[in-house]
Protein backbone atom coordinates (compact mmCIF):
# COMPACT_ATOMS: atom_id res chain seq x y z
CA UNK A 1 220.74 -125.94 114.03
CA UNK A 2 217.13 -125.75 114.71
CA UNK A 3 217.65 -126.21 118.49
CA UNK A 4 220.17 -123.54 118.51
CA UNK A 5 217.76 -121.01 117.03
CA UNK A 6 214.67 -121.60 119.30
CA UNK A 7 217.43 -121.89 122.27
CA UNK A 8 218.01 -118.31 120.82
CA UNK A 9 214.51 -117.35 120.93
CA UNK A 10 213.56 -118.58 124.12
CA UNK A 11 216.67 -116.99 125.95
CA UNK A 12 215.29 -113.27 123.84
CA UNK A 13 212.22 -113.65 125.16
CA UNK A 14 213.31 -115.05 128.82
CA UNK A 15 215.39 -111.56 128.70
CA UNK A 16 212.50 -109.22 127.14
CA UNK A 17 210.01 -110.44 130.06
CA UNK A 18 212.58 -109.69 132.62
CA UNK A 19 213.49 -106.61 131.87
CA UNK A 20 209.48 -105.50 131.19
CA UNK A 21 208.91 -106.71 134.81
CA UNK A 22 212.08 -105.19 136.32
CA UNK A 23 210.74 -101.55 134.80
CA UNK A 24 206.87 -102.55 136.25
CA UNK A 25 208.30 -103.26 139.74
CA UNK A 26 210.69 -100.17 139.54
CA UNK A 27 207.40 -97.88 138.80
CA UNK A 28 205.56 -99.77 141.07
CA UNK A 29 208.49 -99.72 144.21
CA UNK A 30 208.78 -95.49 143.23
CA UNK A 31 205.48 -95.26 143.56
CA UNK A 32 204.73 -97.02 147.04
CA UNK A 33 207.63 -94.64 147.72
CA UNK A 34 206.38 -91.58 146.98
CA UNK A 35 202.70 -92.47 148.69
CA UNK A 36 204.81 -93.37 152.00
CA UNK A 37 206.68 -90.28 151.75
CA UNK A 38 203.39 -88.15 151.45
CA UNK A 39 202.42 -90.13 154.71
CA UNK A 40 205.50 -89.11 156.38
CA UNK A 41 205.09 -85.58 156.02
CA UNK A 42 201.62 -85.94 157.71
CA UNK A 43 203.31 -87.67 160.54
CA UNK A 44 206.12 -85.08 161.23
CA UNK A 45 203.16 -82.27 160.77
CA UNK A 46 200.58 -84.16 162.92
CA UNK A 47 198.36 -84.40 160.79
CA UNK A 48 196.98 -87.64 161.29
CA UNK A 49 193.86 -88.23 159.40
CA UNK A 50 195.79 -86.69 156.13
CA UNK A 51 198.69 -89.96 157.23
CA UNK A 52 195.69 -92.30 157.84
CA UNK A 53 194.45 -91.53 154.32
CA UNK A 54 197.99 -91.64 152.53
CA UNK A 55 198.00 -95.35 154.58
CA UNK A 56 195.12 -96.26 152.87
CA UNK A 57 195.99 -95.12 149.59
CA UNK A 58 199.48 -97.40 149.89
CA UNK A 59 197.30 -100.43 150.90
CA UNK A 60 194.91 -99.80 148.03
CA UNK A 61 197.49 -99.38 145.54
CA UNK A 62 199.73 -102.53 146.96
CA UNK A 63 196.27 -104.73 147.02
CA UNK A 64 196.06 -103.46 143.15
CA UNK A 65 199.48 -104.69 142.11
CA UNK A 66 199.97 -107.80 144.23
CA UNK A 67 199.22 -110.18 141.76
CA UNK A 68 201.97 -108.78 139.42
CA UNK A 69 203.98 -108.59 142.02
CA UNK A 70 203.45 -112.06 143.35
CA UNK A 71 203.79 -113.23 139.97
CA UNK A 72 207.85 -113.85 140.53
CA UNK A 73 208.36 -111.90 143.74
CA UNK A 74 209.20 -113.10 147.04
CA UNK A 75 206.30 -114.01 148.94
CA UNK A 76 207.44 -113.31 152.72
CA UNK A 77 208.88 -109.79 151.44
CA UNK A 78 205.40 -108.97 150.56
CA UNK A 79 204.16 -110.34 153.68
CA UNK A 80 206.99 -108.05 155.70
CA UNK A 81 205.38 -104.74 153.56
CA UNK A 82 201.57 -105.72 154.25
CA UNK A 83 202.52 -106.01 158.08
CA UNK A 84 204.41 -102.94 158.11
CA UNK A 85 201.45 -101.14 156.31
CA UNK A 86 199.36 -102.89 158.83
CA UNK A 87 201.17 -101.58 162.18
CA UNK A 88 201.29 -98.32 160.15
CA UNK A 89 198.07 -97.88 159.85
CA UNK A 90 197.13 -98.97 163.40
CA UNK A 91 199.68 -96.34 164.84
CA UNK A 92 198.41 -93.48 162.81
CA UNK A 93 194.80 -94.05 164.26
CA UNK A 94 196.47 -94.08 167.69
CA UNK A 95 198.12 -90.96 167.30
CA UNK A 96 201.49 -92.70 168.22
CA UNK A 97 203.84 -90.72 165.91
CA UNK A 98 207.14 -92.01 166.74
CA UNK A 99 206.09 -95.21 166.60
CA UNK A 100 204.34 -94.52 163.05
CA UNK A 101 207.60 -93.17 161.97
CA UNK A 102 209.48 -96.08 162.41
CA UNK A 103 207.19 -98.24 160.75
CA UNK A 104 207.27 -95.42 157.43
CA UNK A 105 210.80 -95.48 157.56
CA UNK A 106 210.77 -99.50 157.62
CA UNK A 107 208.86 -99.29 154.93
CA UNK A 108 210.47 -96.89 152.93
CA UNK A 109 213.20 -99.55 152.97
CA UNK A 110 211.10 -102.37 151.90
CA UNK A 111 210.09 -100.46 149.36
CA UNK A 112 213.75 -99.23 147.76
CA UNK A 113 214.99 -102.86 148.18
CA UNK A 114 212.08 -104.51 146.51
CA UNK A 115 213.04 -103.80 142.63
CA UNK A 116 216.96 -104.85 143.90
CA UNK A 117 216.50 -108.17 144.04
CA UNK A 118 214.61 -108.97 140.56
CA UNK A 119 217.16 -106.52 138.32
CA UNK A 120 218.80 -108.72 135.58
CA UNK A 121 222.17 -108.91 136.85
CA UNK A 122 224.71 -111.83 137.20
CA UNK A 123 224.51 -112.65 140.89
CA UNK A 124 220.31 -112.95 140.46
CA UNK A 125 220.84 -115.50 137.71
CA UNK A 126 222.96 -117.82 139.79
């Protein structure tokens, strides 16, 4: 009986954590979100030191949350978002807005996607 109980307890707590993380990534994924979106209304206004800053602002704020979020997350996903914010950033100071686009709009992907794949759901348990 005592195994059954701290089976209980274990599984509680297995859940709790996962579902305290899943809210901290969603924040954390709306947030890079909104910051790249501010960035793409520089772009489309040309407005390129404004972009250059919101660029910075996502790197700062990714640098500040990468240990929480390489805690369980995927390491080559966060790889794929520090070399989009890389190219990003490199295309703003060149002035190249299409290209700078492209890499926001990647990005903006990366970022809705990244909170998808750590939800508590049935499929992400097997």
């Amino acid at each position: 009986m005592r195994s059954v109980v701290i089976s209980a307890v274990l599984a509680v707590v297995i859940i709790a954590g996962s579902l305290m993380y899943t809210n901290n990534l969603e924040k954390v994924s709306r947030e890079l979100s909104h910051i790249n979106e501010q960035v793409a209304e520089c772009l489309e206004k040309d407005d390129y030191t404004g972009a250059e800053v919101g660029v910075e602002r996502l790197s700062a704020y990714l640098d500040r949350k990468r240990a929480m979020l390489d805690a369980i997350g995927n390491h080559e996903e966060m790889d794929k978002i520090e070399m989009n914010i890389s190219e990003l950033a490199e295309y703003t100071r060149g002035k190249q807005k299409a290209d700078a686009l492209s890499r926001n709009h990647v990005l903006d992907f990366l970022f809705e996607h990244l909170p998808l794949n750590y939800k508590l759901k049935f499929e992400n348990i097997l």
